[in-house]
C-alpha atoms as a PDB file:
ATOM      1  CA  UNK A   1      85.300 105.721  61.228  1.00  0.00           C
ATOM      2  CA  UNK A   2      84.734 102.044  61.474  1.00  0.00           C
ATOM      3  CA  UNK A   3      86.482 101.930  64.361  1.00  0.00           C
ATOM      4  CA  UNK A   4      85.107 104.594  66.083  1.00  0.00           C
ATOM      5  CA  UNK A   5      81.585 103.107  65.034  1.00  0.00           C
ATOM      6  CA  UNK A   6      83.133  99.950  66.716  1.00  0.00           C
ATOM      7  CA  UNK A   7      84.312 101.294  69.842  1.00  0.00           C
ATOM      8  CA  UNK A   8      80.977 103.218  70.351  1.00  0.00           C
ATOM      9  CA  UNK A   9      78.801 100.093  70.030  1.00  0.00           C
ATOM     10  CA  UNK A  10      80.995  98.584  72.638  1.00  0.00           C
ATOM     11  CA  UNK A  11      80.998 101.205  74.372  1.00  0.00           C
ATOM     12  CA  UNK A  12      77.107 102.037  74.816  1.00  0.00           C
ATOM     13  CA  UNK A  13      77.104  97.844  75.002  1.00  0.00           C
ATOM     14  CA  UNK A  14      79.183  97.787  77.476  1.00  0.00           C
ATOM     15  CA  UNK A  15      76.430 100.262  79.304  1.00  0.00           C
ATOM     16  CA  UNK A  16      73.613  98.522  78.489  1.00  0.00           C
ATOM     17  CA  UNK A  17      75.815  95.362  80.106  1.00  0.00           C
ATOM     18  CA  UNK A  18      76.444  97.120  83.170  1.00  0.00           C
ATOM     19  CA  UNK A  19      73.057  98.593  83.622  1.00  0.00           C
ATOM     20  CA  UNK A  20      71.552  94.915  83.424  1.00  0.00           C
ATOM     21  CA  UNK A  21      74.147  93.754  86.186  1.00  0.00           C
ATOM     22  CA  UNK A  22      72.605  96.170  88.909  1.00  0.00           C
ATOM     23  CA  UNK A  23      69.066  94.219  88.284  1.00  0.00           C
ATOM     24  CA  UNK A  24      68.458  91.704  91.211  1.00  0.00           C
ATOM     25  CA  UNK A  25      65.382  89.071  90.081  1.00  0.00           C
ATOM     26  CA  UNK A  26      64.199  86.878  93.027  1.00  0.00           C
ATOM     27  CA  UNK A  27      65.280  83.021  92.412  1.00  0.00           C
ATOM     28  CA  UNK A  28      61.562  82.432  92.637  1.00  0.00           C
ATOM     29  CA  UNK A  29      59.907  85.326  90.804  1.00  0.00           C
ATOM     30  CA  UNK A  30      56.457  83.739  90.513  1.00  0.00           C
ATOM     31  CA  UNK A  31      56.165  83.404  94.444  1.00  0.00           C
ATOM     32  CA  UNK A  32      57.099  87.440  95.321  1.00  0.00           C
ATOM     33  CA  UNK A  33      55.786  88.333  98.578  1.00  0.00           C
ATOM     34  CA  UNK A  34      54.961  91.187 100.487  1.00  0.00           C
ATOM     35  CA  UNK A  35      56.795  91.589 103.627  1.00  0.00           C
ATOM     36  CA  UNK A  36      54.340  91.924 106.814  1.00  0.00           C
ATOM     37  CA  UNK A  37      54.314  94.637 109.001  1.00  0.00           C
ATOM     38  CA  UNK A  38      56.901  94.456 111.482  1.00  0.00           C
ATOM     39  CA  UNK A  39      59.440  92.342 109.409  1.00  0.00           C
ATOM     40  CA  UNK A  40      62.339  94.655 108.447  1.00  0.00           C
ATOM     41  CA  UNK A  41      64.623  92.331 107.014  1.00  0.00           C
ATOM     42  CA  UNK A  42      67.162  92.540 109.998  1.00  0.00           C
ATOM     43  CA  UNK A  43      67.031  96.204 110.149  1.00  0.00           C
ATOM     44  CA  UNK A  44      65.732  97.480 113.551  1.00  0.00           C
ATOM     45  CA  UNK A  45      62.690  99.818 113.655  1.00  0.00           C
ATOM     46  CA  UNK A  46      61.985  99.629 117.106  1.00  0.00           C
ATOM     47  CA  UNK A  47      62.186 103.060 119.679  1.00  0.00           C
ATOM     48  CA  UNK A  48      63.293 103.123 123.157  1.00  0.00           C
ATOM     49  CA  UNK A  49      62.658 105.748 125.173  1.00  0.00           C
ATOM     50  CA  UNK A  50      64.393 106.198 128.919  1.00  0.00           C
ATOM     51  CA  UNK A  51      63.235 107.130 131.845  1.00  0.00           C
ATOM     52  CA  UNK A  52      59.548 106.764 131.147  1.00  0.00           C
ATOM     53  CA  UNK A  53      57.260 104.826 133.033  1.00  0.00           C
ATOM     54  CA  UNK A  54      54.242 103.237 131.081  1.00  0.00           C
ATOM     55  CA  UNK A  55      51.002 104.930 132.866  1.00  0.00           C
ATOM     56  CA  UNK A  56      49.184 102.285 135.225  1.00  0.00           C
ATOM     57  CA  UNK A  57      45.378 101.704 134.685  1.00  0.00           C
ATOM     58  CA  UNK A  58      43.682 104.955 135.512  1.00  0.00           C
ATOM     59  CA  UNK A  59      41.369 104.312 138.931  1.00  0.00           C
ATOM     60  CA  UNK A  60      37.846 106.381 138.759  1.00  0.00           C
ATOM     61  CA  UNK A  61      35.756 106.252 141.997  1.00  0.00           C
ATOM     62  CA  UNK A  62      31.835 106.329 142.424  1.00  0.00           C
ATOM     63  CA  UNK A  63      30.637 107.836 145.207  1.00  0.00           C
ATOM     64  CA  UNK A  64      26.575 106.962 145.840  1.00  0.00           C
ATOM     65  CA  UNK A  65      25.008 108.869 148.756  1.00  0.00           C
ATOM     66  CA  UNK A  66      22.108 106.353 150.172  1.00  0.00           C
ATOM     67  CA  UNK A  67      19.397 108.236 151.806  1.00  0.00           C
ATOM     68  CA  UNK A  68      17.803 104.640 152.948  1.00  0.00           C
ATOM     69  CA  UNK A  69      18.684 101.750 154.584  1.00  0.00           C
ATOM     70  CA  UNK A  70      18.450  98.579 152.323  1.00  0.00           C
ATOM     71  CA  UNK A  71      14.569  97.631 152.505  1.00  0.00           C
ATOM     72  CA  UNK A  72      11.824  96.662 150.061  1.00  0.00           C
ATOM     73  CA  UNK A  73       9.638  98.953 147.124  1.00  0.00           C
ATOM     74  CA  UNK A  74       6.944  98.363 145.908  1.00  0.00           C
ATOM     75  CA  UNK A  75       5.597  99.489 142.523  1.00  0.00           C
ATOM     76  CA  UNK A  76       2.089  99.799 141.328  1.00  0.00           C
ATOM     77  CA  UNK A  77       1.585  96.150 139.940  1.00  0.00           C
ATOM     78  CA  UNK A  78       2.875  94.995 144.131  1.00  0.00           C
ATOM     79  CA  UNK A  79       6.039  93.250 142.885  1.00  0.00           C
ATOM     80  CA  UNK A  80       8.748  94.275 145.012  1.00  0.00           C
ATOM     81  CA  UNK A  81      12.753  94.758 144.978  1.00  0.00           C
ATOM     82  CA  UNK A  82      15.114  94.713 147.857  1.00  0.00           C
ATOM     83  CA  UNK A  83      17.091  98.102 147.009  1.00  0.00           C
ATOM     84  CA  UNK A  84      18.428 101.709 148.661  1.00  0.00           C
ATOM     85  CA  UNK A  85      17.388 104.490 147.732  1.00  0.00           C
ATOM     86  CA  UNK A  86      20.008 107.264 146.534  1.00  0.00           C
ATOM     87  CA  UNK A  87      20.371 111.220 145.694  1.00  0.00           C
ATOM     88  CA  UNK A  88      20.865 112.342 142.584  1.00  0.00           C
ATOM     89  CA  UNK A  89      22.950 114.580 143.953  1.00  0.00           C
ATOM     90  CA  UNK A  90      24.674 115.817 146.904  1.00  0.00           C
ATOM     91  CA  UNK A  91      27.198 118.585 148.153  1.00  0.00           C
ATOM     92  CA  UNK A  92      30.740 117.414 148.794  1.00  0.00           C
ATOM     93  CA  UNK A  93      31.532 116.352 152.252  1.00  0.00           C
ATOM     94  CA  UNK A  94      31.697 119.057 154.892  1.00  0.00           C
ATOM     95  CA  UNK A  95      29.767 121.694 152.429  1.00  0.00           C
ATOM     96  CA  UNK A  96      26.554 122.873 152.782  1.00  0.00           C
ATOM     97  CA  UNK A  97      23.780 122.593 150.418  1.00  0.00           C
ATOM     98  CA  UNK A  98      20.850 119.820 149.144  1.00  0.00           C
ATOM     99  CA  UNK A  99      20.495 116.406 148.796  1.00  0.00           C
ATOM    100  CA  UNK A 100      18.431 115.844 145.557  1.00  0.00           C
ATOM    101  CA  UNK A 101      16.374 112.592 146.184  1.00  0.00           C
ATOM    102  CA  UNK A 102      13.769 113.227 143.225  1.00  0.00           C
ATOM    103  CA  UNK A 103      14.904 114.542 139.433  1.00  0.00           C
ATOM    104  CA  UNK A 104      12.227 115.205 136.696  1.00  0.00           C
ATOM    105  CA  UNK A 105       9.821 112.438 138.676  1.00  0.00           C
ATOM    106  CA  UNK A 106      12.521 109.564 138.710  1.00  0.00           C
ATOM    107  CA  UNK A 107      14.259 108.203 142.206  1.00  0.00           C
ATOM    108  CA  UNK A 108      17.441 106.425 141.878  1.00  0.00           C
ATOM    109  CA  UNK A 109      17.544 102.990 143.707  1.00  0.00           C
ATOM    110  CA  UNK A 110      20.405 100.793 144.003  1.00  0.00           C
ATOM    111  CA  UNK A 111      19.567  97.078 143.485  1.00  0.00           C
ATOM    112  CA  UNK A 112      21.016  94.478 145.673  1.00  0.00           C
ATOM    113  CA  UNK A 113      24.102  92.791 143.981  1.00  0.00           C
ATOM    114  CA  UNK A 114      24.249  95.759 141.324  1.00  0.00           C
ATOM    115  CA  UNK A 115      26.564  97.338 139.958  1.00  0.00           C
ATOM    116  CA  UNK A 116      24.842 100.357 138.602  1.00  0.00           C
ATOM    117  CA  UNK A 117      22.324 102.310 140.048  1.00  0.00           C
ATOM    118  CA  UNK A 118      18.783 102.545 138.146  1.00  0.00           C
ATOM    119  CA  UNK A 119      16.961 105.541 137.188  1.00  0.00           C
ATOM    120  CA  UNK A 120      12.866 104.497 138.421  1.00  0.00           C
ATOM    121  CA  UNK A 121       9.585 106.382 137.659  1.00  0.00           C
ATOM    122  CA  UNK A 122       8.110 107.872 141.072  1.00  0.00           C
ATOM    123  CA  UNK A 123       4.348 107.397 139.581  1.00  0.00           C
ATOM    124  CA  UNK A 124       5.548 103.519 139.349  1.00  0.00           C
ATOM    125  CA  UNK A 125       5.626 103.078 142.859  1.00  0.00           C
ATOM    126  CA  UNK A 126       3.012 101.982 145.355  1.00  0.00           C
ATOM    127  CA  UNK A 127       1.276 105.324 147.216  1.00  0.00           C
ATOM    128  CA  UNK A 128       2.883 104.883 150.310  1.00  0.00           C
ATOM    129  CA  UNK A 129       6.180 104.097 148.913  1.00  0.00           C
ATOM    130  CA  UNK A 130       5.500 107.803 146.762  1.00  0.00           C
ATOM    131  CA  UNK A 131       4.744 109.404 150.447  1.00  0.00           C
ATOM    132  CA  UNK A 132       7.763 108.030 151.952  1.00  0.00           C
ATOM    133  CA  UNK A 133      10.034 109.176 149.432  1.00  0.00           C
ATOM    134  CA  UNK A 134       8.693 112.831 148.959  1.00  0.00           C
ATOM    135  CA  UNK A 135       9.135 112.925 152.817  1.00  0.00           C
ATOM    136  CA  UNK A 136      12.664 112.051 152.538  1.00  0.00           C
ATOM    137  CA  UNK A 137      13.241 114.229 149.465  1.00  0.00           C
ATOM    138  CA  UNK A 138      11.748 117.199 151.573  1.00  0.00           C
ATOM    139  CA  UNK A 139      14.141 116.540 154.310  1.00  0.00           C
ATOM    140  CA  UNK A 140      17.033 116.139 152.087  1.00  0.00           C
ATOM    141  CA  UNK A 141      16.349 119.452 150.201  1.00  0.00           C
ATOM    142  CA  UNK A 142      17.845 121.187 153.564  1.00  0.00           C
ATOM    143  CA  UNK A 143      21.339 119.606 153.014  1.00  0.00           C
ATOM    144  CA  UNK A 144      22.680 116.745 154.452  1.00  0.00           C
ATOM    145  CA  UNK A 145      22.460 116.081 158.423  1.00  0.00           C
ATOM    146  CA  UNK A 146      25.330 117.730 160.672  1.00  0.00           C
ATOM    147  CA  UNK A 147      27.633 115.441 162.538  1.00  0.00           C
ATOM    148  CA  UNK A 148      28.970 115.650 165.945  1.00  0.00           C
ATOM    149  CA  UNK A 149      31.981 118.256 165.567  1.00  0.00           C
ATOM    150  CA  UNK A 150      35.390 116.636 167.246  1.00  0.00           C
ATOM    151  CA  UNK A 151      35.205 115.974 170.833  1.00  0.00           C
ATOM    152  CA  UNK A 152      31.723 115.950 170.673  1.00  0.00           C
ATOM    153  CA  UNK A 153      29.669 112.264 171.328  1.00  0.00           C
ATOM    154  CA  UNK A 154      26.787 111.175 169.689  1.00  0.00           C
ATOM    155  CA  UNK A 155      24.061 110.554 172.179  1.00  0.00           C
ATOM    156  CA  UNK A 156      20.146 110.387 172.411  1.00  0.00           C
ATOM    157  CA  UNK A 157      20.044 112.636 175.586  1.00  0.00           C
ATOM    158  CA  UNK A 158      20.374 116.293 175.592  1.00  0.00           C
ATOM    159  CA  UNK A 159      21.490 119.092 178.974  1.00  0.00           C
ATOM    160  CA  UNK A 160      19.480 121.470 179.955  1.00  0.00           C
ATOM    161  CA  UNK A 161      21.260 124.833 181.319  1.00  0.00           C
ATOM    162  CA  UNK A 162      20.474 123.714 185.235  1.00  0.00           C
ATOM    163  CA  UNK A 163      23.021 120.386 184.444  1.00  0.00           C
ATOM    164  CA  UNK A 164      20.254 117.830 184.310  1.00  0.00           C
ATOM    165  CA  UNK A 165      19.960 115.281 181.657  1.00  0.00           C
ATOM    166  CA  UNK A 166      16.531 114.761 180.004  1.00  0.00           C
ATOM    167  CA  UNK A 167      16.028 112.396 177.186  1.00  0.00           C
ATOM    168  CA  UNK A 168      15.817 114.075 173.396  1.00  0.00           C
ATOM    169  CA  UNK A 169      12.672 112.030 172.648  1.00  0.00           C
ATOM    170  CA  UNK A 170      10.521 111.284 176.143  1.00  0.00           C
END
């Protein structure tokens, strides 16, 4: 029995050996640190992929539709800006439909050197500026102008059915 006793203690010794021989310390273990992200210890965690072509920068365009030429405004207090005015809205090119100059009493004007268009009170402008506008909005309600179809030239004359030439405003 002794010996059995004996050969069990080394035995389960032998065990308890063993199982301390798998343990790894660090040399340092007071100064353990955390790996960063990224660091794999050699191993590679990195994906390819074939065949795919990163997307480029995505392109968005702004249309404005100017229903002015560049000139000066002038609000109530008679400082003025140097800006066009723009729609709101407008059909697509080639469609019918209108142009909306004026939207819940603002205009849109676009400044010159900006990048954005501004959103401006109507009641902030000077009376005759107002008069202006609402003249231009009116005309713009029945669509944008037609252009000459292909072939045709512009011109400030018009022909009468006997093939004489009179001008469009005498």
């Amino acid at each position: 029995m002794k010996v059995s006793l004996f050969a069990f203690a080394v035995l389960l010794g032998g065990l308890v050996v063993s199982a301390n021989a798998q343990l790894t310390l660090p040399p340092n273990p007071n100064q353990v640190s955390k790996r960063k992200l990224g660091e794999s210890g050699g191993a590679s965690t990195g994906t390819a992929t074939v065949g795919v072509k990163p997307a480029g920068p995505k392109t968005i365009v702004i249309n404005y539709v100017a229903v002015s030429p560049l000139r000066q405004w002038t609000n109530t207090e008679g400082k003025q800006m140097l800006a066009r005015l723009l729609a709101f809205s407008a059909p697509k090119e080639g469609e019918d439909g209108p142009v909306e100059v004026i939207r819940e009493g603002k205009v849109r004007f676009l400044l010159t050197g900006g990048k954005e268009p501004i959103d401006y009170p109507l009641t902030n402008l000077s009376q005759t500026d107002q008069i202006e506008i609402k003249s231009i909005a009116q005309a713009a309600a029945g669509g944008p102008p037609e252009s000459p179809t292909e072939g045709e030239e512009k011109s400030d004359t018009k022909t009468t059915g006997e093939n004489q030439t009179v001008p469009k405003n005498p």
